[in-house]
C-alpha atoms as a PDB file:
ATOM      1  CA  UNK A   1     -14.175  -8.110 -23.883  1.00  0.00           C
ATOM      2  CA  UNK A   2     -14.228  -9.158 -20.247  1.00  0.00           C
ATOM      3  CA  UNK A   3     -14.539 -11.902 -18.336  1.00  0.00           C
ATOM      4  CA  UNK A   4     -15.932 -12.547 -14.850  1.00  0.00           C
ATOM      5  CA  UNK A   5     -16.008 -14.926 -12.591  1.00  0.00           C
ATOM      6  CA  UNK A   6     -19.411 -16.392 -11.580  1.00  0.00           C
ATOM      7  CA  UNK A   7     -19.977 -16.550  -8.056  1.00  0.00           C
ATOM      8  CA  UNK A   8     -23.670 -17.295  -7.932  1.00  0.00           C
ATOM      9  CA  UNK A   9     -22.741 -20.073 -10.096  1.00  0.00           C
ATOM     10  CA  UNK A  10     -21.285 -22.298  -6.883  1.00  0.00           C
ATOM     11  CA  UNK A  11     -23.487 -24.347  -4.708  1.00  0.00           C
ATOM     12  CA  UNK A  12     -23.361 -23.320  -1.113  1.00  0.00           C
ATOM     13  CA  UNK A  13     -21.675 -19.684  -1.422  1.00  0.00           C
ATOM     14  CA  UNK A  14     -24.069 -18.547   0.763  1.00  0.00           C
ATOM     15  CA  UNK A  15     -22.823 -20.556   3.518  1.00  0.00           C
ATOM     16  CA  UNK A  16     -19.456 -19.938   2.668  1.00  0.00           C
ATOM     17  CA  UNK A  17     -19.558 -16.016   2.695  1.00  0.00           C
ATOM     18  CA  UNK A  18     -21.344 -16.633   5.919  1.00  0.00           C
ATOM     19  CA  UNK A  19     -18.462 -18.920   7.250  1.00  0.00           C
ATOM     20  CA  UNK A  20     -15.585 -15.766   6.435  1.00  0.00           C
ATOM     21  CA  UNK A  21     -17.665 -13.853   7.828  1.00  0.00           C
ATOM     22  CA  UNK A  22     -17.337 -15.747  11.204  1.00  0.00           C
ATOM     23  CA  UNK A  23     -14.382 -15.969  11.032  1.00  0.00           C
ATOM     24  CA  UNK A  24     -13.398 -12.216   9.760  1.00  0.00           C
ATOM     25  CA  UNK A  25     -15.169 -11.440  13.230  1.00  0.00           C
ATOM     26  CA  UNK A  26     -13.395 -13.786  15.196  1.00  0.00           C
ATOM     27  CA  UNK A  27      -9.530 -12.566  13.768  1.00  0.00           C
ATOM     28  CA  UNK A  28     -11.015  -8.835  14.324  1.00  0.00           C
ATOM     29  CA  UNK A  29     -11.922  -9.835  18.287  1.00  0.00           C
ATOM     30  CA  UNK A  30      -8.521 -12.121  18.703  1.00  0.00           C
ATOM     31  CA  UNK A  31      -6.360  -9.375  17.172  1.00  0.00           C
ATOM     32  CA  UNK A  32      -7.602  -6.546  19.336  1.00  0.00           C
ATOM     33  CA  UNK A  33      -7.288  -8.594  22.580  1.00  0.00           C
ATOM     34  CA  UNK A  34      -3.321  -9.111  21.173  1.00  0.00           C
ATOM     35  CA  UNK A  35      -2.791  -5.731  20.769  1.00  0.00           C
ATOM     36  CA  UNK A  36      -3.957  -4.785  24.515  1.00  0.00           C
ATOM     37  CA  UNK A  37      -1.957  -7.063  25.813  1.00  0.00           C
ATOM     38  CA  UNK A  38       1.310  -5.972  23.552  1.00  0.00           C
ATOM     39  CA  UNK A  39       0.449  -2.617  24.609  1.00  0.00           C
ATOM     40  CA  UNK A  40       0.562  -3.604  27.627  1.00  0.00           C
ATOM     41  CA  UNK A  41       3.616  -6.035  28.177  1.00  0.00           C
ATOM     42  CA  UNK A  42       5.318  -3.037  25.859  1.00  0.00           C
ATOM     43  CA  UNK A  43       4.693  -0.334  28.896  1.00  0.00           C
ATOM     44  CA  UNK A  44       5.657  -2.494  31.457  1.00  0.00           C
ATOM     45  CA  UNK A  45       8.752  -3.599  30.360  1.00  0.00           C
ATOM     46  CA  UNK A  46       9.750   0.040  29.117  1.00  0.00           C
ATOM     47  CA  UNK A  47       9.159   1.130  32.517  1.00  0.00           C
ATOM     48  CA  UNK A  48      11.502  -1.806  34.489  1.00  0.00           C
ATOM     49  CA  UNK A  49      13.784  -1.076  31.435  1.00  0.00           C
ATOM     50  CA  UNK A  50      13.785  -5.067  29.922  1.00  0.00           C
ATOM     51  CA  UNK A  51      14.127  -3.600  26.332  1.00  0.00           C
ATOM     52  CA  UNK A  52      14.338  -7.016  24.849  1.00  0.00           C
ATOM     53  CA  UNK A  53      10.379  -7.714  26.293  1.00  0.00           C
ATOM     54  CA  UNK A  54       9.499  -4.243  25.194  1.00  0.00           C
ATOM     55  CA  UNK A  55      10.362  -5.321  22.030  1.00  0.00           C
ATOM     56  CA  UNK A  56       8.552  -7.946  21.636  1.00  0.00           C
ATOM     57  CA  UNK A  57       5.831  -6.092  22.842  1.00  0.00           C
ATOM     58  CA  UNK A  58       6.169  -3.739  20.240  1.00  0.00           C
ATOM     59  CA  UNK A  59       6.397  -6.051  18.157  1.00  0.00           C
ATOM     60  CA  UNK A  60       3.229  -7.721  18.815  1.00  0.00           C
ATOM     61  CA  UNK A  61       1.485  -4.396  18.806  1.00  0.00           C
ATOM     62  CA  UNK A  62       2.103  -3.932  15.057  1.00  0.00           C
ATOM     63  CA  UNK A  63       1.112  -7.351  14.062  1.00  0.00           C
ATOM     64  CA  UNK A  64      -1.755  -7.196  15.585  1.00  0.00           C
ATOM     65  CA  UNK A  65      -2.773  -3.925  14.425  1.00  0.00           C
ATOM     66  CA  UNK A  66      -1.746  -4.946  10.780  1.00  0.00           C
ATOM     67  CA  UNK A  67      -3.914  -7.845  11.679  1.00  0.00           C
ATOM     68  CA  UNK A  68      -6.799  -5.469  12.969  1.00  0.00           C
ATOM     69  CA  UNK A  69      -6.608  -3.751  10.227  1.00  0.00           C
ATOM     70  CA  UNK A  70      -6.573  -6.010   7.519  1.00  0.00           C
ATOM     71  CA  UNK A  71      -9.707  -7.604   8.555  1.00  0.00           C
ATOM     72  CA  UNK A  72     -11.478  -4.465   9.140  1.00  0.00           C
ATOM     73  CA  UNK A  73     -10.821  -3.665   5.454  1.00  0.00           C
ATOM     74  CA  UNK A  74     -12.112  -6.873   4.021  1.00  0.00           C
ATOM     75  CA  UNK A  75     -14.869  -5.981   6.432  1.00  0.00           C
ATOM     76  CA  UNK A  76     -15.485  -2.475   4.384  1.00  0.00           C
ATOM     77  CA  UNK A  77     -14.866  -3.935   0.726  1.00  0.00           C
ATOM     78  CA  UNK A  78     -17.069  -6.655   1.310  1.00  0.00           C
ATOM     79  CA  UNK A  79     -19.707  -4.159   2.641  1.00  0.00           C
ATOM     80  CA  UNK A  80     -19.499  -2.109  -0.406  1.00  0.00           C
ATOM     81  CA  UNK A  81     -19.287  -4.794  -2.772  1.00  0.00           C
ATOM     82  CA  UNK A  82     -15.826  -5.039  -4.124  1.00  0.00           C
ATOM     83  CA  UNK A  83     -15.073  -8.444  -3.072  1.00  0.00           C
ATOM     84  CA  UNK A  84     -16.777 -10.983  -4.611  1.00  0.00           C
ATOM     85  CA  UNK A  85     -18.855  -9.075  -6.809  1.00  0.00           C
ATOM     86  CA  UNK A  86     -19.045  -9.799 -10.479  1.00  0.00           C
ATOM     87  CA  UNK A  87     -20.712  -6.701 -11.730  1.00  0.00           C
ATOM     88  CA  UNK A  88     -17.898  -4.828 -10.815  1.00  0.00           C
ATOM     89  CA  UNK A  89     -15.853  -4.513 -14.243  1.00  0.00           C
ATOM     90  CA  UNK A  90     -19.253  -4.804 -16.199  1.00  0.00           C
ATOM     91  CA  UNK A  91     -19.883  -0.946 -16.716  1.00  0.00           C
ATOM     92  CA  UNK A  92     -16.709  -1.128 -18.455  1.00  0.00           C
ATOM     93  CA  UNK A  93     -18.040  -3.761 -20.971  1.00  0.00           C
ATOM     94  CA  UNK A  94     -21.290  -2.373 -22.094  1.00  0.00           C
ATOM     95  CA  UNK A  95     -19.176   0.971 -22.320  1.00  0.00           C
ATOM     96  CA  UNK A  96     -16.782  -0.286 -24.975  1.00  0.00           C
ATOM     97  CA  UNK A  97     -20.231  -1.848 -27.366  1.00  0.00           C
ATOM     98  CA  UNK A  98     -21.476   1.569 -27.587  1.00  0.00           C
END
């Protein structure tokens, strides 16, 4: 026995898929300019050895990649269907009635 969620059942989820979508893009755009300029402010300072602003710099780097990342794989699940999708665990159902 399994139950699933309904997502078709909501009013508006259209426009709400829509809306993460927006804004899925606009972390992905906002989290690659970051990690330039943490790349960046990491070289510099490594080179005029201020270790403390290379860190930082380094630091920003990996949250933004994390950040980059992250919203490039909610980007790929959502593309194959994994997210949001309520015939996902229903093979398993009509498997166990047999």
């Amino acid at each position: 026995m399994g139950v699933f969620p309904d997502f078709d059942g909501l009013g508006g989820i259209g426009d709400l898929r829509a809306i993460v979508g927006a804004l899925l893009t606009f972390v992905l755009i906002v989290a690659v300019l970051v990690l330039i300029v943490s790349a960046i402010v990491w070289a510099i300072a490594t080179a005029h050895g201020n270790y403390a602003t290379a860190g930082k710099g380094q630091t920003g780097v990996l949250v933004s990649l994390g950040a980059a990342v992250g919203s490039v794989g909610k980007f790929v699940c959502e593309g194959f269907g994994v997210i949001g999708s309520a015939s996902v665990g229903r093979e398993d159902e009509s498997r166990h009635e047999h």
